[in-house]
N, C-alpha and C. Protein backbone atom coordinates (compact mmCIF):
# COMPACT_ATOMS: atom_id res chain seq x y z
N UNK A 1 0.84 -1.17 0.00
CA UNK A 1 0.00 0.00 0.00
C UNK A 1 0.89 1.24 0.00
N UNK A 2 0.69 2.09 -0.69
CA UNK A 2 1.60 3.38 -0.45
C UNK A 2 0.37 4.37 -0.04
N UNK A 3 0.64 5.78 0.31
CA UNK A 3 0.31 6.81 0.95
C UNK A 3 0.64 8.13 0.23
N UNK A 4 -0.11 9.03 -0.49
CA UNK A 4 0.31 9.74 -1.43
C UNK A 4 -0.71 10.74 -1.27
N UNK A 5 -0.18 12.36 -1.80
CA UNK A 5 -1.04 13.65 -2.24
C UNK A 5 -2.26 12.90 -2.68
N UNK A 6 -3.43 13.31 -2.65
CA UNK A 6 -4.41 13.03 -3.77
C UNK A 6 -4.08 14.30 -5.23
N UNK A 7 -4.84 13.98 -5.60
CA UNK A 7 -4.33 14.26 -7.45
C UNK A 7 -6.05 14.59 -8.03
N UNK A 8 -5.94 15.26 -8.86
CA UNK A 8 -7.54 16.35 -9.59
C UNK A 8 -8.14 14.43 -10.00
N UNK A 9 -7.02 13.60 -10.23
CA UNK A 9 -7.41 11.93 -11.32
C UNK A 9 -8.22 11.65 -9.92
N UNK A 10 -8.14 11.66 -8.97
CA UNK A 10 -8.37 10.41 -7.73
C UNK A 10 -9.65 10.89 -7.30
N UNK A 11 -10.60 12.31 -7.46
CA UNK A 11 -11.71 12.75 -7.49
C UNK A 11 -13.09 11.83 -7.25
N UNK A 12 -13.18 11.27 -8.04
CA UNK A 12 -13.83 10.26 -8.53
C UNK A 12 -13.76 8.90 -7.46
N UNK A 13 -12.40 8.40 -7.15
CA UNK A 13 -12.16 7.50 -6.21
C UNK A 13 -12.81 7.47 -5.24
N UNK A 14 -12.04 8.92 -4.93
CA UNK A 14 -12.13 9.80 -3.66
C UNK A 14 -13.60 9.77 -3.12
N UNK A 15 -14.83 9.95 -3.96
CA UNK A 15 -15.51 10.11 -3.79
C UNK A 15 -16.37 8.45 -3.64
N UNK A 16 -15.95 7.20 -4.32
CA UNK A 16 -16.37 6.29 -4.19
C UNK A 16 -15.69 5.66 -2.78
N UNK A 17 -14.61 6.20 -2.19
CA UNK A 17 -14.16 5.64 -0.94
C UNK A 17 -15.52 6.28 0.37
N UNK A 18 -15.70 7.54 -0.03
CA UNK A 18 -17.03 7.97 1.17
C UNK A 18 -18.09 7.27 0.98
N UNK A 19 -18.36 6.98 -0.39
CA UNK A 19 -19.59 6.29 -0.48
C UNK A 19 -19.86 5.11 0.40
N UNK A 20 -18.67 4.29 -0.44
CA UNK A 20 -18.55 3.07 0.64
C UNK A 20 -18.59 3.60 2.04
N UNK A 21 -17.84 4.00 2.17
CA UNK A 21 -17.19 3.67 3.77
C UNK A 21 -18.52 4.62 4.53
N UNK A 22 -19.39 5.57 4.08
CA UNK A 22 -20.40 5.81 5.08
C UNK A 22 -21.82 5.66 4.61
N UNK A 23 -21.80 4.63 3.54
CA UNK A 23 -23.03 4.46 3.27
C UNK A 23 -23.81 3.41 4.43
N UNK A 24 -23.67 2.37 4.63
CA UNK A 24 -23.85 1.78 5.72
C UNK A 24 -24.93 2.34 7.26
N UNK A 25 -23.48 3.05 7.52
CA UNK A 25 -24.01 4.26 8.74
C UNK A 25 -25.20 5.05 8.47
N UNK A 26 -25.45 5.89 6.77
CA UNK A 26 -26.64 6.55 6.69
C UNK A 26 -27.91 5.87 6.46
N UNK A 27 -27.79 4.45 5.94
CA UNK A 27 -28.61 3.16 5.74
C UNK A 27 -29.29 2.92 6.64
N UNK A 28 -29.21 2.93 7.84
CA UNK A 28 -29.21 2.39 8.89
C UNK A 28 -29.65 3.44 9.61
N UNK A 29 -30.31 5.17 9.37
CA UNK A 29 -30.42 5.80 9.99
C UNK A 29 -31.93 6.68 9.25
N UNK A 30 -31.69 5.90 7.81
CA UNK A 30 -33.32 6.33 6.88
C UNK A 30 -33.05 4.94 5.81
N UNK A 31 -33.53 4.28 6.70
CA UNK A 31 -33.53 2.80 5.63
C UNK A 31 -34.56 3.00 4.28
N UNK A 32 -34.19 2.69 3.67
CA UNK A 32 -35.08 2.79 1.76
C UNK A 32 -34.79 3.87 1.65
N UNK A 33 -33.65 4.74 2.04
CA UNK A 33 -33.61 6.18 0.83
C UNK A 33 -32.12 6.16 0.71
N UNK A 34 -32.34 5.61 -0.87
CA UNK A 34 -30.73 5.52 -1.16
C UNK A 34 -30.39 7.16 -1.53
N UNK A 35 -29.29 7.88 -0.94
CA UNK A 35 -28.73 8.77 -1.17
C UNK A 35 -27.03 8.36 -0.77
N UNK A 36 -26.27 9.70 -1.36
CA UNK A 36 -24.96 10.09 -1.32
C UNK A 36 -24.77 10.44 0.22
N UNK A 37 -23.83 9.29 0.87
CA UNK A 37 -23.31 10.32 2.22
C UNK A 37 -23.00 11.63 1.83
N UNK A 38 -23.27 12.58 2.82
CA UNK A 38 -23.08 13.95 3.43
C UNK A 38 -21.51 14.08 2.87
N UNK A 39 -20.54 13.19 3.21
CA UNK A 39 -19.23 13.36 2.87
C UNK A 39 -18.57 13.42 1.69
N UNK A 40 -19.83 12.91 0.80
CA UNK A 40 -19.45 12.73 -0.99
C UNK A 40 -19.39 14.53 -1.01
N UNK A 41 -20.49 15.00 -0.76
CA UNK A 41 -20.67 16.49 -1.49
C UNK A 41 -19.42 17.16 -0.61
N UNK A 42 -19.46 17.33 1.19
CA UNK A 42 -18.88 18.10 1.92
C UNK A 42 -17.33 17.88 0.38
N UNK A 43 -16.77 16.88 0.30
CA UNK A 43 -15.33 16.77 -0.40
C UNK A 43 -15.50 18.16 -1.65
N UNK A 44 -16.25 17.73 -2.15
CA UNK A 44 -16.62 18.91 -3.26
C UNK A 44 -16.49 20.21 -2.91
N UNK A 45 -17.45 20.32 -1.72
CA UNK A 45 -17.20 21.79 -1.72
C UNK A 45 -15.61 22.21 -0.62
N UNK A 46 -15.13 21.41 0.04
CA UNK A 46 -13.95 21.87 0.50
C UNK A 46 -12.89 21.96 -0.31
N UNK A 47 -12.69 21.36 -1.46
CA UNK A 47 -11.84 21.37 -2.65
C UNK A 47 -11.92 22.94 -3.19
N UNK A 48 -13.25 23.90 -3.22
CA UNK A 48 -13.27 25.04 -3.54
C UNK A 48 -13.01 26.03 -2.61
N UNK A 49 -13.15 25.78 -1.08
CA UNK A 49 -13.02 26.52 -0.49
C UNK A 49 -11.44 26.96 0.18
N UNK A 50 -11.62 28.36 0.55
CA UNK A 50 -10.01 29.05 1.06
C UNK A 50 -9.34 28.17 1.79
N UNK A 51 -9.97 27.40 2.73
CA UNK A 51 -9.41 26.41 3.97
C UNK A 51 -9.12 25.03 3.39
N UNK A 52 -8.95 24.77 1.67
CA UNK A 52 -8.50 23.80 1.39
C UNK A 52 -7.40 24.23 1.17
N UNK A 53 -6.39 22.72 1.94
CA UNK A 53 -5.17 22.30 2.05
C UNK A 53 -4.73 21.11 0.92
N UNK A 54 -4.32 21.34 0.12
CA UNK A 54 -3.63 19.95 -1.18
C UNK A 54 -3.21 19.64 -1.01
N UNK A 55 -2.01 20.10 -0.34
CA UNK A 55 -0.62 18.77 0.58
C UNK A 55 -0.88 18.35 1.89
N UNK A 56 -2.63 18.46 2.14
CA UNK A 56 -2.43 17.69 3.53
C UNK A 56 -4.13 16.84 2.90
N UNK A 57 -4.17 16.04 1.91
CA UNK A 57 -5.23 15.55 1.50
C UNK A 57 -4.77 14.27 0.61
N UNK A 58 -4.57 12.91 1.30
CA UNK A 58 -3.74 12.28 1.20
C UNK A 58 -5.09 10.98 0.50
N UNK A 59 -4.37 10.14 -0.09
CA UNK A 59 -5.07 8.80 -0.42
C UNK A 59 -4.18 7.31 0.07
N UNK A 60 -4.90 6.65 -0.02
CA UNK A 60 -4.35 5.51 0.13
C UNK A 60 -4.38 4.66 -1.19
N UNK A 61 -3.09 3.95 -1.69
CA UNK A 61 -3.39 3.06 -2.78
C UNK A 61 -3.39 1.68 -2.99
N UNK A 62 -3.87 0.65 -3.51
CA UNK A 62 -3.64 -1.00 -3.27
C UNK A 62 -3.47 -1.20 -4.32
N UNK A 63 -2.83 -2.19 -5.09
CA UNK A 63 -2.89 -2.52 -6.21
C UNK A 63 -3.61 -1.15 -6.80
N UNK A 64 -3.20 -0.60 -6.99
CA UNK A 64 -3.49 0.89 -8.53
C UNK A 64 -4.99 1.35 -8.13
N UNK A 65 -5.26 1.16 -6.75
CA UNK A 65 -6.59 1.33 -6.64
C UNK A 65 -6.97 1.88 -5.11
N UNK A 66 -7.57 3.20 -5.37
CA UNK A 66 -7.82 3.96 -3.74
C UNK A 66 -8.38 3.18 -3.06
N UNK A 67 -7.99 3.09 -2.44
CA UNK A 67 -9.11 2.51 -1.24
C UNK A 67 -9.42 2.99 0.06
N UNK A 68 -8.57 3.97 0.46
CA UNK A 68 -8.81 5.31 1.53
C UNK A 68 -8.38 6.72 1.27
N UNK A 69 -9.02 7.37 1.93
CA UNK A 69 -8.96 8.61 1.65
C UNK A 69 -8.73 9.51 3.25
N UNK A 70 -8.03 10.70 3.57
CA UNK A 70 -8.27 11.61 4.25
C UNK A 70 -7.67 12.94 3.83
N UNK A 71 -8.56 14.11 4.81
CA UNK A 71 -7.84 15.24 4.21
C UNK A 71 -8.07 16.31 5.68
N UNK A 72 -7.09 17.14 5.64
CA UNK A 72 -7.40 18.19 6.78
C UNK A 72 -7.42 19.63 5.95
N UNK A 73 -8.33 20.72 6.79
CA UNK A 73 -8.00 22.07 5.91
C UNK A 73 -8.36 22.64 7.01
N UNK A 74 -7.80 24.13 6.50
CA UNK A 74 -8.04 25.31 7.81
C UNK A 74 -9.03 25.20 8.81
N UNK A 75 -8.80 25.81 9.85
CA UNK A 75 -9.20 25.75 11.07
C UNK A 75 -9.12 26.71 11.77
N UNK A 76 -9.77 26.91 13.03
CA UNK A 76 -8.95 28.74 14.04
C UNK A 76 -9.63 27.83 15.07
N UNK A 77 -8.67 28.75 15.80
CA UNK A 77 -9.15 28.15 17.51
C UNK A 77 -9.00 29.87 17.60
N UNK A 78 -10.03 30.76 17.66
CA UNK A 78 -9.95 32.39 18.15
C UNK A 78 -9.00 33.07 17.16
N UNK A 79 -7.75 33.46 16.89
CA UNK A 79 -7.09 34.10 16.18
C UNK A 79 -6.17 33.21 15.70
N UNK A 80 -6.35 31.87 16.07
CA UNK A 80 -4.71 31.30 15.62
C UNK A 80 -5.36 30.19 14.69
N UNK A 81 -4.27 30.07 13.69
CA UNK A 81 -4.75 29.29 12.47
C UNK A 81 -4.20 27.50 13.00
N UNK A 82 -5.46 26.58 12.85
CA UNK A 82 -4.94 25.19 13.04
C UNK A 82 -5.45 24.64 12.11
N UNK A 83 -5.65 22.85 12.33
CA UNK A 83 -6.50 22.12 11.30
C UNK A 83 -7.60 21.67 11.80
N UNK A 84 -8.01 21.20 11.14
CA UNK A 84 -9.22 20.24 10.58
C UNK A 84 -9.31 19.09 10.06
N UNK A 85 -9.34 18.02 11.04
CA UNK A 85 -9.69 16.36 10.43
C UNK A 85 -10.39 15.69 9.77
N UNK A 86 -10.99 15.74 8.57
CA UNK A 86 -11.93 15.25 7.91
C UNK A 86 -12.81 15.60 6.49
N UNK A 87 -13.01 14.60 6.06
CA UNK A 87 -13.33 13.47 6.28
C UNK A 87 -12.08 12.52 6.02
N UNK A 88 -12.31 11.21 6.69
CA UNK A 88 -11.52 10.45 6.66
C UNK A 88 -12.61 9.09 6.25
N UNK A 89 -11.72 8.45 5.10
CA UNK A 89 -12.79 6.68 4.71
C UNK A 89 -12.10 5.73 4.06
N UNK A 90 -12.37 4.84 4.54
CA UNK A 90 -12.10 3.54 3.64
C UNK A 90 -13.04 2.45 3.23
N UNK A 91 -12.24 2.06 1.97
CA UNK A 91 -13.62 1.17 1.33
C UNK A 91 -14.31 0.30 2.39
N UNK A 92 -15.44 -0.28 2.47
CA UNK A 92 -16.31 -0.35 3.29
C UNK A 92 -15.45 -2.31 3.43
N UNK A 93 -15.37 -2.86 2.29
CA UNK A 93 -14.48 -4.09 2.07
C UNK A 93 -13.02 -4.54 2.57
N UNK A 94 -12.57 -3.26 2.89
CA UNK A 94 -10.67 -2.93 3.50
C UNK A 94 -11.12 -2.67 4.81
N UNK A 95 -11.99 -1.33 5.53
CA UNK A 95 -12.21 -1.72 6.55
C UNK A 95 -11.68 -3.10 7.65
N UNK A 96 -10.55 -2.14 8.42
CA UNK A 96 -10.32 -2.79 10.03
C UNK A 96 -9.01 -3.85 9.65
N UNK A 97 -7.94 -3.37 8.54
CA UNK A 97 -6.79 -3.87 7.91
C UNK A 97 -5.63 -2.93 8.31
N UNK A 98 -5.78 -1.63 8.87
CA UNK A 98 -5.17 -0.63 9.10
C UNK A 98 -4.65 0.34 8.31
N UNK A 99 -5.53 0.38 6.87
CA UNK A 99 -5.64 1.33 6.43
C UNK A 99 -5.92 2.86 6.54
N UNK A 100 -7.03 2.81 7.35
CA UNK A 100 -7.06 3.90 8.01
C UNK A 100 -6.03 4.67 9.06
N UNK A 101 -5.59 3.41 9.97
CA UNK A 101 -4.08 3.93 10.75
C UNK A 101 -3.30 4.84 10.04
N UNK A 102 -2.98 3.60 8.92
CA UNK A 102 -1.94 4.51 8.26
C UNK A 102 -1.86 5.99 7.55
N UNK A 103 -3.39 6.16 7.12
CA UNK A 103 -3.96 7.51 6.77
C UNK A 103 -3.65 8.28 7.66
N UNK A 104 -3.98 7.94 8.78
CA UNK A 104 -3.58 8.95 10.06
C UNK A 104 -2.16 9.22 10.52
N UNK A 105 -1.42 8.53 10.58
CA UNK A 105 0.18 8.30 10.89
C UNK A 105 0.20 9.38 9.80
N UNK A 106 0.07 9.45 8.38
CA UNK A 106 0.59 10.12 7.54
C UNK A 106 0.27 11.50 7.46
N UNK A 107 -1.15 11.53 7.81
CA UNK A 107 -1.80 13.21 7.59
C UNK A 107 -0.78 13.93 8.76
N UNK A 108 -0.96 13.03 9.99
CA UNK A 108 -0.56 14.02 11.45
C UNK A 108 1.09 14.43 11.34
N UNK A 109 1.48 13.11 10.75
CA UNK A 109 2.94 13.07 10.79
C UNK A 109 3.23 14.84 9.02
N UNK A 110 2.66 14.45 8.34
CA UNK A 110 2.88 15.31 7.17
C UNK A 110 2.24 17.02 8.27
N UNK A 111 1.36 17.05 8.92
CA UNK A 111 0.98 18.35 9.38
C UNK A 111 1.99 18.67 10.48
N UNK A 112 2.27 17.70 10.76
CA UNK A 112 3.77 18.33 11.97
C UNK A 112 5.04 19.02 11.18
N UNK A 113 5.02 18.10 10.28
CA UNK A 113 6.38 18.24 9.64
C UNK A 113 6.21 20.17 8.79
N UNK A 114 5.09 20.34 8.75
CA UNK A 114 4.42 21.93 8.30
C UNK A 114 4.08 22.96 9.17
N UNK A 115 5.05 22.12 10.48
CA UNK A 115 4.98 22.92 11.63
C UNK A 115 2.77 23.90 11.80
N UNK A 116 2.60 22.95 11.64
CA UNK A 116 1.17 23.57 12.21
C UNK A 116 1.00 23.04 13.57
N UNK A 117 0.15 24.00 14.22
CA UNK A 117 0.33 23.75 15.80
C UNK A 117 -0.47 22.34 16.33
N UNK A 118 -2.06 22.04 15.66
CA UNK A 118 -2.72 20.99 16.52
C UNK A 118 -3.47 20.73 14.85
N UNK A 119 -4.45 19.67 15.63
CA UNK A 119 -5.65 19.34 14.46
C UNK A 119 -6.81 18.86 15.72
N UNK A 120 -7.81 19.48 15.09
CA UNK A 120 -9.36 19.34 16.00
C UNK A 120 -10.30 18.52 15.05
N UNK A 121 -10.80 17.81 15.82
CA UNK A 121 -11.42 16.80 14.81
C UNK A 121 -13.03 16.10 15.70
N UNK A 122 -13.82 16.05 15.57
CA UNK A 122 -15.02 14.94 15.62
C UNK A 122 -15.20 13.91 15.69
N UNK A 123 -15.18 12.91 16.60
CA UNK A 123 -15.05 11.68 16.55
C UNK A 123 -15.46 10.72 17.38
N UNK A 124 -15.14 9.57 17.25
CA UNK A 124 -15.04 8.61 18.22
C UNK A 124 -13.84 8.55 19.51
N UNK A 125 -14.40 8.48 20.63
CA UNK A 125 -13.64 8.76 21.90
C UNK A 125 -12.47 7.21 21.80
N UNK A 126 -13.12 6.28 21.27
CA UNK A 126 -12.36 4.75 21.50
C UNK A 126 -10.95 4.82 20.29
N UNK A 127 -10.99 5.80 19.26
CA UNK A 127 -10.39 5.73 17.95
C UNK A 127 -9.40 6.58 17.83
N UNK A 128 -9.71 7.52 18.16
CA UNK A 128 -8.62 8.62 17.41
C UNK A 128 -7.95 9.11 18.97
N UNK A 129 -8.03 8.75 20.23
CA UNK A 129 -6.73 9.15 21.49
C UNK A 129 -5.75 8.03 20.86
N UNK A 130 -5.96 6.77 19.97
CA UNK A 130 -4.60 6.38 20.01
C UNK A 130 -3.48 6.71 19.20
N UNK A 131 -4.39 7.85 18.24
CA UNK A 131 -3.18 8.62 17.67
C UNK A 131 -2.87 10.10 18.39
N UNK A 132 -2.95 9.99 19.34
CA UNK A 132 -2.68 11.04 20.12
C UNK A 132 -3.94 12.56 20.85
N UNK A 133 -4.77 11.98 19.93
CA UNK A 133 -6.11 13.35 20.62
C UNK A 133 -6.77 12.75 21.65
N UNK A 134 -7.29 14.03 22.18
CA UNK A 134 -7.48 13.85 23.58
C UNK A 134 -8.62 14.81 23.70
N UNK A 135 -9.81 14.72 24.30
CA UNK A 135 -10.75 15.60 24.61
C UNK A 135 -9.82 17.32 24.74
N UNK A 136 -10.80 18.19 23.65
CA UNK A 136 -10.26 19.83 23.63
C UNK A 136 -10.46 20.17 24.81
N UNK A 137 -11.66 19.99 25.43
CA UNK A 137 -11.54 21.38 26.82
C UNK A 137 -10.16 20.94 27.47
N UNK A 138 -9.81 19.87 27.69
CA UNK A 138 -8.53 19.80 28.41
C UNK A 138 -7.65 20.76 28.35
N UNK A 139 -7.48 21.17 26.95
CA UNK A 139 -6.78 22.14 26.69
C UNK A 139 -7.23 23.69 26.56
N UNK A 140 -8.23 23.76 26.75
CA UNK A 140 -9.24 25.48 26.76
C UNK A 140 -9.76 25.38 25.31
N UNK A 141 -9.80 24.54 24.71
CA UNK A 141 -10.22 24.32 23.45
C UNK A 141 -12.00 23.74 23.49
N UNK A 142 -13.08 24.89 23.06
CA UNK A 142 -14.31 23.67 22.35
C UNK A 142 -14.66 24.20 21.35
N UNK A 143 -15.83 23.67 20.85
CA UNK A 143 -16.14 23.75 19.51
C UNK A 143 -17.14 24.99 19.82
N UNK A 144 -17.14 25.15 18.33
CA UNK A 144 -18.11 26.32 18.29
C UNK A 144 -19.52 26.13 18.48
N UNK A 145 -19.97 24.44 17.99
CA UNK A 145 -21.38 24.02 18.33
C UNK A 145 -21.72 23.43 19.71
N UNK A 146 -21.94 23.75 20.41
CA UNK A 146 -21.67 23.22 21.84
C UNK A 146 -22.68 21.43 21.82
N UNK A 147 -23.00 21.50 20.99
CA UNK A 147 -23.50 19.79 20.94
C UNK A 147 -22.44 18.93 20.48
N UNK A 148 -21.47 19.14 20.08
CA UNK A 148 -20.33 18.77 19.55
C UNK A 148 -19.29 18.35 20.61
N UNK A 149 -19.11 19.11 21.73
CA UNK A 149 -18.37 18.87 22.99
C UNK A 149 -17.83 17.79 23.18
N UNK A 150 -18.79 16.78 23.41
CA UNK A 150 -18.90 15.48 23.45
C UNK A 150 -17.56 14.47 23.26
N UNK A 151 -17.93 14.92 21.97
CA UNK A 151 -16.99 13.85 20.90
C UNK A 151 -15.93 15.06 20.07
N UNK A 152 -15.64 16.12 20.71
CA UNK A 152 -14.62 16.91 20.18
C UNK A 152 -13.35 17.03 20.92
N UNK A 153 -12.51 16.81 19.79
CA UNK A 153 -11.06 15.94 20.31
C UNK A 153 -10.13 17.22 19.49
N UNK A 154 -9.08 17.04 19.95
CA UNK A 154 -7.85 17.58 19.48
C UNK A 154 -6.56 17.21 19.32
N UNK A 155 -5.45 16.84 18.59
CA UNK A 155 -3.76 16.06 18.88
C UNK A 155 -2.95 17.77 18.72
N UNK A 156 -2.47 17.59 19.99
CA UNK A 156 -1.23 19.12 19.65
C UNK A 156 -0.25 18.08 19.02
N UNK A 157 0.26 19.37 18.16
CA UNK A 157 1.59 18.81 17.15
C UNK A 157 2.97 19.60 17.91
N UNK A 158 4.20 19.42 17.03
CA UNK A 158 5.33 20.00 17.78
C UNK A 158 5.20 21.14 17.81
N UNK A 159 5.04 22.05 17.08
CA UNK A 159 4.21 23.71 17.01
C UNK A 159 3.00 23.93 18.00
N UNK A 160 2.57 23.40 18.40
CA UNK A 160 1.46 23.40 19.46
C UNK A 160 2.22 24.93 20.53
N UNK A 161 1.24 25.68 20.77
CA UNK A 161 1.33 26.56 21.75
C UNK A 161 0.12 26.51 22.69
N UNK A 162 0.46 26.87 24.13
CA UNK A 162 -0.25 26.60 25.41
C UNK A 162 -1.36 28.32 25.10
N UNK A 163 -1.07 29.15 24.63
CA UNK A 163 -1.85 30.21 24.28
C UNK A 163 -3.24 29.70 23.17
N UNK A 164 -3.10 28.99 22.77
CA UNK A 164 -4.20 28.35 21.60
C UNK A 164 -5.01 28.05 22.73
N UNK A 165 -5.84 28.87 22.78
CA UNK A 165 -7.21 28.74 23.37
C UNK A 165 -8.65 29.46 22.78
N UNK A 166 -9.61 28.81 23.37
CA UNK A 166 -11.00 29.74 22.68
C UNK A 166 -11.95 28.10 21.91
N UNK A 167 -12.40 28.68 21.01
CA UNK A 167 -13.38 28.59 20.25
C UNK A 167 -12.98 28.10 18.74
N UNK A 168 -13.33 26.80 18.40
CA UNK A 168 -12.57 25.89 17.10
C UNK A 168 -13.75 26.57 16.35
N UNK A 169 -13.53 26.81 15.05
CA UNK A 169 -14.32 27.09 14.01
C UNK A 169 -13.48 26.10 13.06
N UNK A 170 -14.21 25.13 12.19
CA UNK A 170 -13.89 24.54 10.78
C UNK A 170 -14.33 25.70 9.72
N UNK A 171 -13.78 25.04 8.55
CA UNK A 171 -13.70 25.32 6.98
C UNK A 171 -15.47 25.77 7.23
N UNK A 172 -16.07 26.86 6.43
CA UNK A 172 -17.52 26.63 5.84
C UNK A 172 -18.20 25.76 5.79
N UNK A 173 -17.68 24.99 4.39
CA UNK A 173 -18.14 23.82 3.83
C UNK A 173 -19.17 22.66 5.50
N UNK A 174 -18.25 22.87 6.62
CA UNK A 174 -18.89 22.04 7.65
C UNK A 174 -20.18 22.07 8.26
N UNK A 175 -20.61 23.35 8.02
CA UNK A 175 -21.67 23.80 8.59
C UNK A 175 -22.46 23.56 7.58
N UNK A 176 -22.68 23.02 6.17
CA UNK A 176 -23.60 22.56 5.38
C UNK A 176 -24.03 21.77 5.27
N UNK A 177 -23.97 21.02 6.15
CA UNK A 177 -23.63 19.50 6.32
C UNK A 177 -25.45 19.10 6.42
């Protein structure tokens, strides 16, 4: 498997890796209405927006063929510029091979190396502390939607400063959701 930029070609992939990987979950939440996860379009429109990042929007490849996807883009915690985790997917068939790990090893490890300070992200509490995030308020960090609290996580990177405090705002595109 290698780990690579995504590319304008992988679009298309890109977009069949969300399908898979969160069709399931929306199945299961309005059974008989086949639609596009939320994450097919969100990709679209973060590709246009200011807070898209290209060198931090990575794929996964198998035999000549995506099979995961993640990407981070702008972020603020109050005045200071951070990231943004997501979306992150893998084909619904690769699923729990550690594909996804490795997506992560690569995005966090590639956003350190760009000296950006943290990445704030949405998630599962059991999944993402083992790559290093940890509930935000710990750090004076919450989200801007306060229903979000919950399951809102953060990893400081080597750039991380103890002054990054306040109020996470994501990219636009999130709030369309």
């Amino acid at each position: 498997m290698l780990i690579r930029r995504e590319r304008f070609a992988d679009n298309n992939a890109v977009a069949a890796v969300h399908r898979s990987a969160f069709a399931a979950h929306y199945a299961a939440s309005s059974p008989g209405v086949e639609q596009d996860p939320p994450e097919v379009a969100l990709m679209g429109q973060l590709r246009s927006d200011p807070g898209w990042i290209p060198t931090l929007s990575m794929v996964a490849v198998a035999d000549e063929t995506v099979v995961g996807h993640v990407c981070v883009t702008r972020a603020t915690v109050g005045p200071f510029p951070v990231l943004a985790l997501g979306p992150i997917g893998v084909l619904a068939d690769r699923q729990r091979g550690g594909i996804g790990s490795a997506l992560m090893h690569a995005v966090i490890g590639a956003a350190d190396a760009l000296d950006e300070p943290l990445i704030g992200l949405l998630g599962s509490l059991d999944y993402y502390p083992r790559f290093g995030f940890q509930r935000a308020e710990r750090l004076g960090i919450v989200p801007d939607e306060p229903d979000w609290a919950s399951h809102f996580q953060v990893r400081p990177l080597t750039a991380y400063d103890s002054q990054i405090l306040g109020e996470f705002r994501y990219a636009g595109p999130f709030y369309t959701l």
